[in-house]
C-alpha atoms as a PDB file:
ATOM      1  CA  UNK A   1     -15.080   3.660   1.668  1.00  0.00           C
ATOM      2  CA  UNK A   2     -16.018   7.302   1.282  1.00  0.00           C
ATOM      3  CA  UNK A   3     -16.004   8.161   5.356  1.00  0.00           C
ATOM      4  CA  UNK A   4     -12.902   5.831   5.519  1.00  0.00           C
ATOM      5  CA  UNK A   5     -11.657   8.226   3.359  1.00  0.00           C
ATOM      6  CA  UNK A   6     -13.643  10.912   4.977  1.00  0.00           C
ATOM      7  CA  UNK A   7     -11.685  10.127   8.569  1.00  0.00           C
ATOM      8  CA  UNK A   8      -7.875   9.716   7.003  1.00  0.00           C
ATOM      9  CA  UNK A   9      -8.278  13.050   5.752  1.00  0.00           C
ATOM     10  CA  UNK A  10      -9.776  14.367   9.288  1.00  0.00           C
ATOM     11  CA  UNK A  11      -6.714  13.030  10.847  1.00  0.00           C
ATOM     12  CA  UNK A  12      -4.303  14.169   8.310  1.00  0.00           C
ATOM     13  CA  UNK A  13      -5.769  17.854   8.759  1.00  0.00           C
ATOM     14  CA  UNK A  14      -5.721  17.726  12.868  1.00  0.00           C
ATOM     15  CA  UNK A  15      -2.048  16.166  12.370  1.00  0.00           C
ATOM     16  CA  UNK A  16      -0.730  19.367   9.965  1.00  0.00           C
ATOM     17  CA  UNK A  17      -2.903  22.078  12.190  1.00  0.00           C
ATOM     18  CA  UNK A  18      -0.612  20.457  15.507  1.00  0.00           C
ATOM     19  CA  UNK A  19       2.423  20.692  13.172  1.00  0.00           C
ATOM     20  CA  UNK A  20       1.549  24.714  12.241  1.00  0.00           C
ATOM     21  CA  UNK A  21       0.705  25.318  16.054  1.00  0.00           C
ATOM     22  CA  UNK A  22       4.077  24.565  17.047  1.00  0.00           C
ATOM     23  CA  UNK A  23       6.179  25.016  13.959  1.00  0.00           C
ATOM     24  CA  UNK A  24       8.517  27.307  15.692  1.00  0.00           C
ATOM     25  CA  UNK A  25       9.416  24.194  18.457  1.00  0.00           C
ATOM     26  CA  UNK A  26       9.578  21.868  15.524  1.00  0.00           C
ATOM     27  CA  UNK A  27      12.039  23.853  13.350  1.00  0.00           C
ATOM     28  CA  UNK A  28      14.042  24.287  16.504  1.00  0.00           C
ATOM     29  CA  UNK A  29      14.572  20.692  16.918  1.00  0.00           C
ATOM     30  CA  UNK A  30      15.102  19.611  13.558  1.00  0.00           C
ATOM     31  CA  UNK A  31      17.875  21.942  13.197  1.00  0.00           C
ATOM     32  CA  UNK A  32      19.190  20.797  16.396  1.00  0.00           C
ATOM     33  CA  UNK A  33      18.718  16.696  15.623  1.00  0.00           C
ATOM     34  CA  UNK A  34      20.251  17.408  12.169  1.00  0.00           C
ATOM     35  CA  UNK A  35      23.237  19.760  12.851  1.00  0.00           C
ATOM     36  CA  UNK A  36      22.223  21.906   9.850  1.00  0.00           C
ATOM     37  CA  UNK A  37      23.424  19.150   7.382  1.00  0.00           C
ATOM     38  CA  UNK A  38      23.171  19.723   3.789  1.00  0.00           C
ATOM     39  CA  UNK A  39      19.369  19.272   2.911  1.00  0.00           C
ATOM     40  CA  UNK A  40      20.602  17.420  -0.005  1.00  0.00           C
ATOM     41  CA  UNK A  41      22.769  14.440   2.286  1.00  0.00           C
ATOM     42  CA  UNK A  42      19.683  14.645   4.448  1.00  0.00           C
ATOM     43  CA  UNK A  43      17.348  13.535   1.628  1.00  0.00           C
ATOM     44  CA  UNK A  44      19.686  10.860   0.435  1.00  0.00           C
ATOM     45  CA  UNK A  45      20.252   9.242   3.353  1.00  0.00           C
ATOM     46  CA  UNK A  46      16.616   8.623   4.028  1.00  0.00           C
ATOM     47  CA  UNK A  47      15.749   6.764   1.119  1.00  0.00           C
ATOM     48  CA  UNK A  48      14.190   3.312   1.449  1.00  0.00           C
ATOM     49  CA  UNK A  49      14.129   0.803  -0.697  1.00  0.00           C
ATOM     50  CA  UNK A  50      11.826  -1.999   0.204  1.00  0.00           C
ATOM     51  CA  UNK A  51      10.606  -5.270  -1.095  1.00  0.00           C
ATOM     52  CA  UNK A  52       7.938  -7.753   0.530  1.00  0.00           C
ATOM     53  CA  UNK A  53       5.344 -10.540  -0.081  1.00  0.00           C
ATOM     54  CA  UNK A  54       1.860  -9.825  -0.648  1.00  0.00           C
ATOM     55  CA  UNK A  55      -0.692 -11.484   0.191  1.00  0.00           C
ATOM     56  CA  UNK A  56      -4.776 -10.957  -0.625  1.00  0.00           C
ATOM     57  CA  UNK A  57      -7.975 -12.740  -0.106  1.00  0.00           C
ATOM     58  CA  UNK A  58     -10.459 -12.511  -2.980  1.00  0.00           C
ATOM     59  CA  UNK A  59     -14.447 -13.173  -4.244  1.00  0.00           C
ATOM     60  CA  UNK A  60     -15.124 -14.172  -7.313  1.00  0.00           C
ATOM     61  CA  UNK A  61     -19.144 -13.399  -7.960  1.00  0.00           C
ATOM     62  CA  UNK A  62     -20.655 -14.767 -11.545  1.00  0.00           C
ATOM     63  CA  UNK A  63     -24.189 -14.491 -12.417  1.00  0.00           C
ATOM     64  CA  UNK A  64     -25.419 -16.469 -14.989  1.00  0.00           C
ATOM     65  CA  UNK A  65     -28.139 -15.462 -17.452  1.00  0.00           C
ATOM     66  CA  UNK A  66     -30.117 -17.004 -20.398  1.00  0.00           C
ATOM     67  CA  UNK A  67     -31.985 -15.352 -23.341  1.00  0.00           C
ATOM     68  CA  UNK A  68     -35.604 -15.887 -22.678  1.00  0.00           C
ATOM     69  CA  UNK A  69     -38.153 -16.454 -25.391  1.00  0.00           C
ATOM     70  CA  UNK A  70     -38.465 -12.482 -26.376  1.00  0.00           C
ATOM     71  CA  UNK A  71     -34.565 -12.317 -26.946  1.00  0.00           C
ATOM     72  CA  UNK A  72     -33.939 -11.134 -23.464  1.00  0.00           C
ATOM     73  CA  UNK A  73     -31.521 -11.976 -21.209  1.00  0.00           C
ATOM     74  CA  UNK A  74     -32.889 -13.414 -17.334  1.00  0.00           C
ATOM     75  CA  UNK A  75     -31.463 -14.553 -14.332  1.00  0.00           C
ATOM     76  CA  UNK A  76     -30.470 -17.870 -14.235  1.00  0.00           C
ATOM     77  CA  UNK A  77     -27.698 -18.874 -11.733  1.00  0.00           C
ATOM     78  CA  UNK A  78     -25.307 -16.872  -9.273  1.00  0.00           C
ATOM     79  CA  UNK A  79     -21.610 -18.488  -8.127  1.00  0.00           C
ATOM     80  CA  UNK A  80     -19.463 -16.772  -5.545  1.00  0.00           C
ATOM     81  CA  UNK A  81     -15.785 -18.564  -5.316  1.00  0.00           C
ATOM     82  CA  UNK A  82     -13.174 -17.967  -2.723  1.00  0.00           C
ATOM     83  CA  UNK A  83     -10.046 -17.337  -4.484  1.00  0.00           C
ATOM     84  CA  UNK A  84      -6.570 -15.895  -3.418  1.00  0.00           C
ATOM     85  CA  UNK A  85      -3.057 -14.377  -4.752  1.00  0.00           C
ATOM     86  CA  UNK A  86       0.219 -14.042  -3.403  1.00  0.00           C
ATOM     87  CA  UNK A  87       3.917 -12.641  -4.625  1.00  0.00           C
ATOM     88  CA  UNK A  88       6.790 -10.766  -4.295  1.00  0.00           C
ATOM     89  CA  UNK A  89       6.647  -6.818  -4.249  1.00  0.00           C
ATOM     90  CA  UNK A  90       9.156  -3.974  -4.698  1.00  0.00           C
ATOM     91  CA  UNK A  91       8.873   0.266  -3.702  1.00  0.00           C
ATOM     92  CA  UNK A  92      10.919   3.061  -3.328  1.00  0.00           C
ATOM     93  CA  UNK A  93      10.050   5.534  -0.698  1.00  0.00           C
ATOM     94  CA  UNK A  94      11.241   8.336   1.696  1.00  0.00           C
ATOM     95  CA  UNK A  95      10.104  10.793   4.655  1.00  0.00           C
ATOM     96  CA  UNK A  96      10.356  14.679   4.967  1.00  0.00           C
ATOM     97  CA  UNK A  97      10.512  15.378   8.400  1.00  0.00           C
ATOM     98  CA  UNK A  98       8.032  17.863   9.431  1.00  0.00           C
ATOM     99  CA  UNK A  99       8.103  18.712  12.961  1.00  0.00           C
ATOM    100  CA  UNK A 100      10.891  17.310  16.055  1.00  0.00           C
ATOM    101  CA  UNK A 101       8.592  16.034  18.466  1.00  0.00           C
ATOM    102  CA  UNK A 102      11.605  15.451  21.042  1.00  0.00           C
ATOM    103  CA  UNK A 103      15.960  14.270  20.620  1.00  0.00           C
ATOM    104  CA  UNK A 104      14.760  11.154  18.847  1.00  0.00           C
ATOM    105  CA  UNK A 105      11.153  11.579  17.760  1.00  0.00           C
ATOM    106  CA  UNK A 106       9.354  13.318  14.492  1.00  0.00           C
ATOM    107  CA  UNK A 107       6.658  13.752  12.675  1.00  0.00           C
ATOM    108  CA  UNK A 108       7.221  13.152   9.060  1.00  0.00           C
ATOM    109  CA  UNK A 109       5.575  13.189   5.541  1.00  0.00           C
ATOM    110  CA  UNK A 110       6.046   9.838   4.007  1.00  0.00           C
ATOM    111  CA  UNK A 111       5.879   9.282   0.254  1.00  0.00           C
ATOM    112  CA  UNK A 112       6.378   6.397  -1.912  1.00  0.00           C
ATOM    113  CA  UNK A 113       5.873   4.135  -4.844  1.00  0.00           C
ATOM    114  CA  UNK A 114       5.175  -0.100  -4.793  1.00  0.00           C
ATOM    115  CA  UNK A 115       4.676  -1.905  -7.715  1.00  0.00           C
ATOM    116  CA  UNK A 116       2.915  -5.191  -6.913  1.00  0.00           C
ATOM    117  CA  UNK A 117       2.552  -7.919  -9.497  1.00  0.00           C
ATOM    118  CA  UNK A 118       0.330 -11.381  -8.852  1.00  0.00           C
ATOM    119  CA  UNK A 119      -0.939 -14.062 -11.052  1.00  0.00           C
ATOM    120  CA  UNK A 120      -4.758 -15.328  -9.828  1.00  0.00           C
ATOM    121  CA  UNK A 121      -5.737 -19.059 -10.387  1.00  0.00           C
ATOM    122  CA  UNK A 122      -9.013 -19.961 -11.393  1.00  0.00           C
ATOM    123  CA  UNK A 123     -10.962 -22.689  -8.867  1.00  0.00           C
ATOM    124  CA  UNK A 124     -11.933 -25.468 -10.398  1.00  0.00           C
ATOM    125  CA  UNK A 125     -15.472 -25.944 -11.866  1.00  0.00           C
ATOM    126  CA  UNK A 126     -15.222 -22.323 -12.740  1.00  0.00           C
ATOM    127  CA  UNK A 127     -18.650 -21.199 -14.229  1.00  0.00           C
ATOM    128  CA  UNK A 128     -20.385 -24.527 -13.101  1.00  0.00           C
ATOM    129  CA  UNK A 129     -19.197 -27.118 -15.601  1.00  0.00           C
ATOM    130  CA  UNK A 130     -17.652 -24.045 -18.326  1.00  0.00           C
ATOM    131  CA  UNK A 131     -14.209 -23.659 -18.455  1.00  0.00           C
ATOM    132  CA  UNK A 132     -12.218 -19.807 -17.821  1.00  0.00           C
ATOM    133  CA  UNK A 133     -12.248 -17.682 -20.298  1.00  0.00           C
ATOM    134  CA  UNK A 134     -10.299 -18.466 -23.342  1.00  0.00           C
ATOM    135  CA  UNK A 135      -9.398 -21.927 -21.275  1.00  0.00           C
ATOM    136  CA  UNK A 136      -6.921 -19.929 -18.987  1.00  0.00           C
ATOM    137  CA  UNK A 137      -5.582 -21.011 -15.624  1.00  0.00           C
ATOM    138  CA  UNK A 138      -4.910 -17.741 -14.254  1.00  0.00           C
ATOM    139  CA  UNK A 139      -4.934 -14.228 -14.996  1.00  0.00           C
ATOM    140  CA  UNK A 140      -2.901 -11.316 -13.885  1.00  0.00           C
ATOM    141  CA  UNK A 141      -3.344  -8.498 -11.544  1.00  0.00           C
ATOM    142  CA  UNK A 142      -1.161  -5.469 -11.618  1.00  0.00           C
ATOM    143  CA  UNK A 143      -1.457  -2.823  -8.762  1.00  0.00           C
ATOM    144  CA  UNK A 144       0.750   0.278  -8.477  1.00  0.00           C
ATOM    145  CA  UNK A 145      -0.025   2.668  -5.570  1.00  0.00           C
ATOM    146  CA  UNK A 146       1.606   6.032  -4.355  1.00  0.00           C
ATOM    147  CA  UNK A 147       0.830   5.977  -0.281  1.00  0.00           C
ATOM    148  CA  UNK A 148       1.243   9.715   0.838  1.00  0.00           C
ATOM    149  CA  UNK A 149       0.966   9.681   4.787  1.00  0.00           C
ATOM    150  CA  UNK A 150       1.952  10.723   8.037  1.00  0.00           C
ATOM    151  CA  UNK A 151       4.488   8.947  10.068  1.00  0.00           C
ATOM    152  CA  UNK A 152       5.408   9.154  13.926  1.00  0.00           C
ATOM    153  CA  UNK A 153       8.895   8.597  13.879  1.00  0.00           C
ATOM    154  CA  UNK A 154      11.584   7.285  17.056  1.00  0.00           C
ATOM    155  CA  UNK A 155      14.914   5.942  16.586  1.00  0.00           C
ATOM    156  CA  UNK A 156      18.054   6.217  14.393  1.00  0.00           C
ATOM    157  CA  UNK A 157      16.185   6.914  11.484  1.00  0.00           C
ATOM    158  CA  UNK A 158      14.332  10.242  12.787  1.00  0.00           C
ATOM    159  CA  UNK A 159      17.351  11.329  14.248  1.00  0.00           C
ATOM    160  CA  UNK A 160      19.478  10.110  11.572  1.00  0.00           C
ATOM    161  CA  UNK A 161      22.160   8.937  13.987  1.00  0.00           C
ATOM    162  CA  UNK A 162      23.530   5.993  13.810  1.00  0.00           C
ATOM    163  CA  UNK A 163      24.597   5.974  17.627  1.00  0.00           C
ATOM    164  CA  UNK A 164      20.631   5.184  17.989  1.00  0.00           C
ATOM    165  CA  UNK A 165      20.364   1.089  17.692  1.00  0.00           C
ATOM    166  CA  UNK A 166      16.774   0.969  16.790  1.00  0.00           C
ATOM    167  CA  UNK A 167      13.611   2.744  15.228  1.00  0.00           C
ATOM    168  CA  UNK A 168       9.562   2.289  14.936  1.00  0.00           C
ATOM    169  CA  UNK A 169       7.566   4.392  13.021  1.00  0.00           C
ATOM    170  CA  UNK A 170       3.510   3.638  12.591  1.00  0.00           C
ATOM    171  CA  UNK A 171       1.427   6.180  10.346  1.00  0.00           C
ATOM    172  CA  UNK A 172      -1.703   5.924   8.320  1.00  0.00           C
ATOM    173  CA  UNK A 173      -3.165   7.745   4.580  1.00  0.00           C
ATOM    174  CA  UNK A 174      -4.477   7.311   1.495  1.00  0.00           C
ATOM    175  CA  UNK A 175      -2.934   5.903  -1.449  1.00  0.00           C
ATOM    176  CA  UNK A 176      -3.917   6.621  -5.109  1.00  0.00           C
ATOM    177  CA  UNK A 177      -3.935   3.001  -6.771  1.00  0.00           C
ATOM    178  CA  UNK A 178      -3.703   2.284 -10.980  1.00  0.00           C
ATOM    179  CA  UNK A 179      -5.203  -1.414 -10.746  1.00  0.00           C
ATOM    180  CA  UNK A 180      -5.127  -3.267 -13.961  1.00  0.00           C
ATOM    181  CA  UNK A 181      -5.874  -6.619 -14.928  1.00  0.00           C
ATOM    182  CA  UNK A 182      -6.435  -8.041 -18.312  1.00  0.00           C
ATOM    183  CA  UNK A 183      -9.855  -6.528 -19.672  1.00  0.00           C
ATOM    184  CA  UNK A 184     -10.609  -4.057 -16.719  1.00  0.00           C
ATOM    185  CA  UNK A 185      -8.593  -1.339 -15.201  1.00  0.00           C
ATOM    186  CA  UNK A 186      -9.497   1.065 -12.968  1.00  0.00           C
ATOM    187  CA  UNK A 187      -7.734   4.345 -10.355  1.00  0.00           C
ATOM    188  CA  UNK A 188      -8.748   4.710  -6.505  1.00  0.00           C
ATOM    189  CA  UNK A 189      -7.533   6.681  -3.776  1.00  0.00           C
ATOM    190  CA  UNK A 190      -7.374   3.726  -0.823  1.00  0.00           C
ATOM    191  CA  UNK A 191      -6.629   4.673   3.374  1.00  0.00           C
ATOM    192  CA  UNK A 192      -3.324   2.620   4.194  1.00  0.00           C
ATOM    193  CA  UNK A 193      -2.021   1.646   7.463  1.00  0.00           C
ATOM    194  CA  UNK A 194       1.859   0.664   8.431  1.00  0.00           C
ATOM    195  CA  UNK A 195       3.718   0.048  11.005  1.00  0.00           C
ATOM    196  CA  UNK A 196       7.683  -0.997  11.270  1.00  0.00           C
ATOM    197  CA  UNK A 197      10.203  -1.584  13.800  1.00  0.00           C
ATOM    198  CA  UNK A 198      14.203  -2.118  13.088  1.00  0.00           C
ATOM    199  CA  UNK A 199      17.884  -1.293  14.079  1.00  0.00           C
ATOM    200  CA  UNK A 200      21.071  -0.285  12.282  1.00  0.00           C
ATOM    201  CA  UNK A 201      23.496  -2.977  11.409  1.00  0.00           C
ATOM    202  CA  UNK A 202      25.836  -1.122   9.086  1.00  0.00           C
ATOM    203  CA  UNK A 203      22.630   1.184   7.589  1.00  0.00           C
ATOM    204  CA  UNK A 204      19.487   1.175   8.790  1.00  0.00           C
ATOM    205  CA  UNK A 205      17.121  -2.073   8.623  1.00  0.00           C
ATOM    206  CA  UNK A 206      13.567  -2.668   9.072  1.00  0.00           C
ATOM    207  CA  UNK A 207      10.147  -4.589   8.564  1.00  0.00           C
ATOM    208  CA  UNK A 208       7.215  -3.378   8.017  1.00  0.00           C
ATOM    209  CA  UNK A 209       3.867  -4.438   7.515  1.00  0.00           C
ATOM    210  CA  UNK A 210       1.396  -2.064   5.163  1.00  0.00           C
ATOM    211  CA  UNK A 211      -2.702  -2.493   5.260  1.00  0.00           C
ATOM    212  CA  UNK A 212      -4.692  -0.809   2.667  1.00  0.00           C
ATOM    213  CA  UNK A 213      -7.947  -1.343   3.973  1.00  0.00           C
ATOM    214  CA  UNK A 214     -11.427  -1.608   2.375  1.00  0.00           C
ATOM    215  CA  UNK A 215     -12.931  -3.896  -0.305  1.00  0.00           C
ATOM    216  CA  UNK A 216     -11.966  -2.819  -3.890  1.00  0.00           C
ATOM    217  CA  UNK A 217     -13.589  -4.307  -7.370  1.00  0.00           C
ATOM    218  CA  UNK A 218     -10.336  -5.584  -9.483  1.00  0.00           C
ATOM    219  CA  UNK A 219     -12.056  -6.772 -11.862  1.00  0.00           C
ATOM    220  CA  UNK A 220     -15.906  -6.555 -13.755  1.00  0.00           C
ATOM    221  CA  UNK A 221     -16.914  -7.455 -17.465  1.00  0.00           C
ATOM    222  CA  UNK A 222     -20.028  -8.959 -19.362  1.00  0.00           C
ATOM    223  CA  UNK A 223     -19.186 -11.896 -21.392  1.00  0.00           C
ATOM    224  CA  UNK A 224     -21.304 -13.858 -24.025  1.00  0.00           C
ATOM    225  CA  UNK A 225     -21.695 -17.481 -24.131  1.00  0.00           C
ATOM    226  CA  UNK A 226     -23.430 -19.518 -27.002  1.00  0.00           C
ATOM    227  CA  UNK A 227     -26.293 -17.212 -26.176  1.00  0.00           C
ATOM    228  CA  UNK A 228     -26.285 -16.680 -22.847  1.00  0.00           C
ATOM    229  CA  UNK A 229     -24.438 -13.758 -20.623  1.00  0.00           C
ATOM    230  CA  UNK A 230     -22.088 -14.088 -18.382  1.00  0.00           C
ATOM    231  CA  UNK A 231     -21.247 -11.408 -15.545  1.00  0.00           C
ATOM    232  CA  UNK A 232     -18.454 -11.316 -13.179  1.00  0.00           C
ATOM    233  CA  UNK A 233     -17.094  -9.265 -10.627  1.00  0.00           C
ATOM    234  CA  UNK A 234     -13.544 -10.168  -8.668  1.00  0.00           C
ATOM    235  CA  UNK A 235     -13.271  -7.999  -5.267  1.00  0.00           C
ATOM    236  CA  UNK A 236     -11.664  -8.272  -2.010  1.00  0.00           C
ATOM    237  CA  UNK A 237      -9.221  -7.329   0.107  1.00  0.00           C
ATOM    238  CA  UNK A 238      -6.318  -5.056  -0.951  1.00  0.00           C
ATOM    239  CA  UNK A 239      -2.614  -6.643   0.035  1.00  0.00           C
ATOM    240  CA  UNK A 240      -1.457  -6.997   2.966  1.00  0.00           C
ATOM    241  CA  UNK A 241       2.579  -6.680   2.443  1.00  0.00           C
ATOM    242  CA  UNK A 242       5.356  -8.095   4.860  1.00  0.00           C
ATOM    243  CA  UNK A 243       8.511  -6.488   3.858  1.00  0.00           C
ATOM    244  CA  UNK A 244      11.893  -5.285   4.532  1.00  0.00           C
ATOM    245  CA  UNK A 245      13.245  -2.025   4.333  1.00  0.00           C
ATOM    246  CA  UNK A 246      16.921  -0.969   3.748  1.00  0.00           C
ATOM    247  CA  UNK A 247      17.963   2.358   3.798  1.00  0.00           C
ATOM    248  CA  UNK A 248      21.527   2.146   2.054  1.00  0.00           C
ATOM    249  CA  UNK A 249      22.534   5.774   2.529  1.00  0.00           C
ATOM    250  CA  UNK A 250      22.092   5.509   6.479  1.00  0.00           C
ATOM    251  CA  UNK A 251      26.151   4.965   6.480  1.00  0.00           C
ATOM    252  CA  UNK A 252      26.171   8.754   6.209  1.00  0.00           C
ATOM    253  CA  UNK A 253      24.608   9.501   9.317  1.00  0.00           C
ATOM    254  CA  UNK A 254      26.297  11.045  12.793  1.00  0.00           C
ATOM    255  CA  UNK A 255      27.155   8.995  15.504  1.00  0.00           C
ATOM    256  CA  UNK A 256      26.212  10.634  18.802  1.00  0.00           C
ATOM    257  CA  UNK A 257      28.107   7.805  20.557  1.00  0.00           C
ATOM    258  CA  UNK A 258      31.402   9.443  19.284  1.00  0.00           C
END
């Protein structure tokens, strides 16, 4: 996790040292590819709004222990079940162009927010023969994360011109996360990749698919029971999100066709 971490920052360094070395070149084209436009129509017309399934792939690890003869709790018993969540999830982001890379292509600073919201079933024979917790089927997971990255941009949307009929963008870095569950909460700072491709129907459209990639703990607690201690620790994957972007404010864009 840490040289994950370690590497996203690496890149995001080398990628803002490139962007100072030829700042003068970049400013050049982004006042060229924007016509001097009012900063303020700019910003609005590159906000996203997105929404997306999730989807993540979980362990469940319980260790079992039993109070020995001093009073003591000792190992008695380890499960590990497979278990997995899926549902719907909904951001708000947008990109500050940073350097024009060529008449369609930039290098942007992409910032966001996604709130993702997922209800996690129990497998059956849970804890051996014991039942969940409080005889529940499922229990929540809330995640909210802030990606902060940097995006290579091509298309309509880093030119904002709607004469352009399609866009990609792929980018990678790090994402401070709030996760919460019921009895456990936690913050992390987790490396994201994305990727997205799309045209402009009307305003701008497109799907993208968002990694956040290592193995995070979303949930840990010691329970008693009639004696004995239970421990358990739910980790896995972060989401992987499918989603589509619309950028409603793309209307405002020039038309280089005209």
């Amino acid at each position: 996790m840490k040289k994950t971490i370690l590497l996203i920052t690496l890149l995001i360094g080398t990628a803002a040292q490139l962007m100072a070395q030829y700042s003068s070149f970049g400013r050049y084209k982004l006042n060229e590819m924007y016509n001097d436009r009012s900063p303020f129509l700019n910003f609005l017309s590159r906000i996203e709004l997105n929404g997306g399934y999730s989807l993540f792939y979980l362990r469940n690890k319980v260790d079992m222990y039993q109070t020995n003869e001093r009073g003591a709790y000792s190992f008695d018993s380890s499960y590990t079940y497979k278990m997995d969540a899926a549902n719907y999830s909904f951001g708000l982001s947008s990109y500050f162009p940073l350097v024009g890379l060529g008449p369609k292509s930039i290098m942007a600073l992409q910032v966001g927010v996604n709130y993702q919201s997922y209800e996690v079933k129990y497998p059956k024979n849970y804890f051996g023969k014991q039942a969940a917790p409080d005889n529940a089927t499922t229990f929540p997971i809330t995640i909210i994360s802030v990606p902060i990255g940097i995006e290579y941009k091509y298309g309509c949307d880093a030119a904002n011109d709607r004469g352009t009929n399609i866009c990609a963008s792929f980018g990678a870095g790090l994402a401070p996360q709030y996760i919460m569950t019921d009895d456990f909460s936690t913050v992390k700072v987790t490396p994201y990749a994305m990727g997205e491709f799309g045209t402009f129907i009307g305003m701008a459209v497109k799907l993208r698919i968002t990694t956040y990639l290592p193995n995070i703990t979303y949930f840990k607690s010691d329970r008693e029971y009639g004696g004995n201690k239970v421990s358990q620790r739910l980790y896995g994957n972060t989401p992987i999100t499918f989603g589509l972007v619309l950028m409603p404010f793309s209307w405002s864009w020039e038309n280089s066709k005209w």
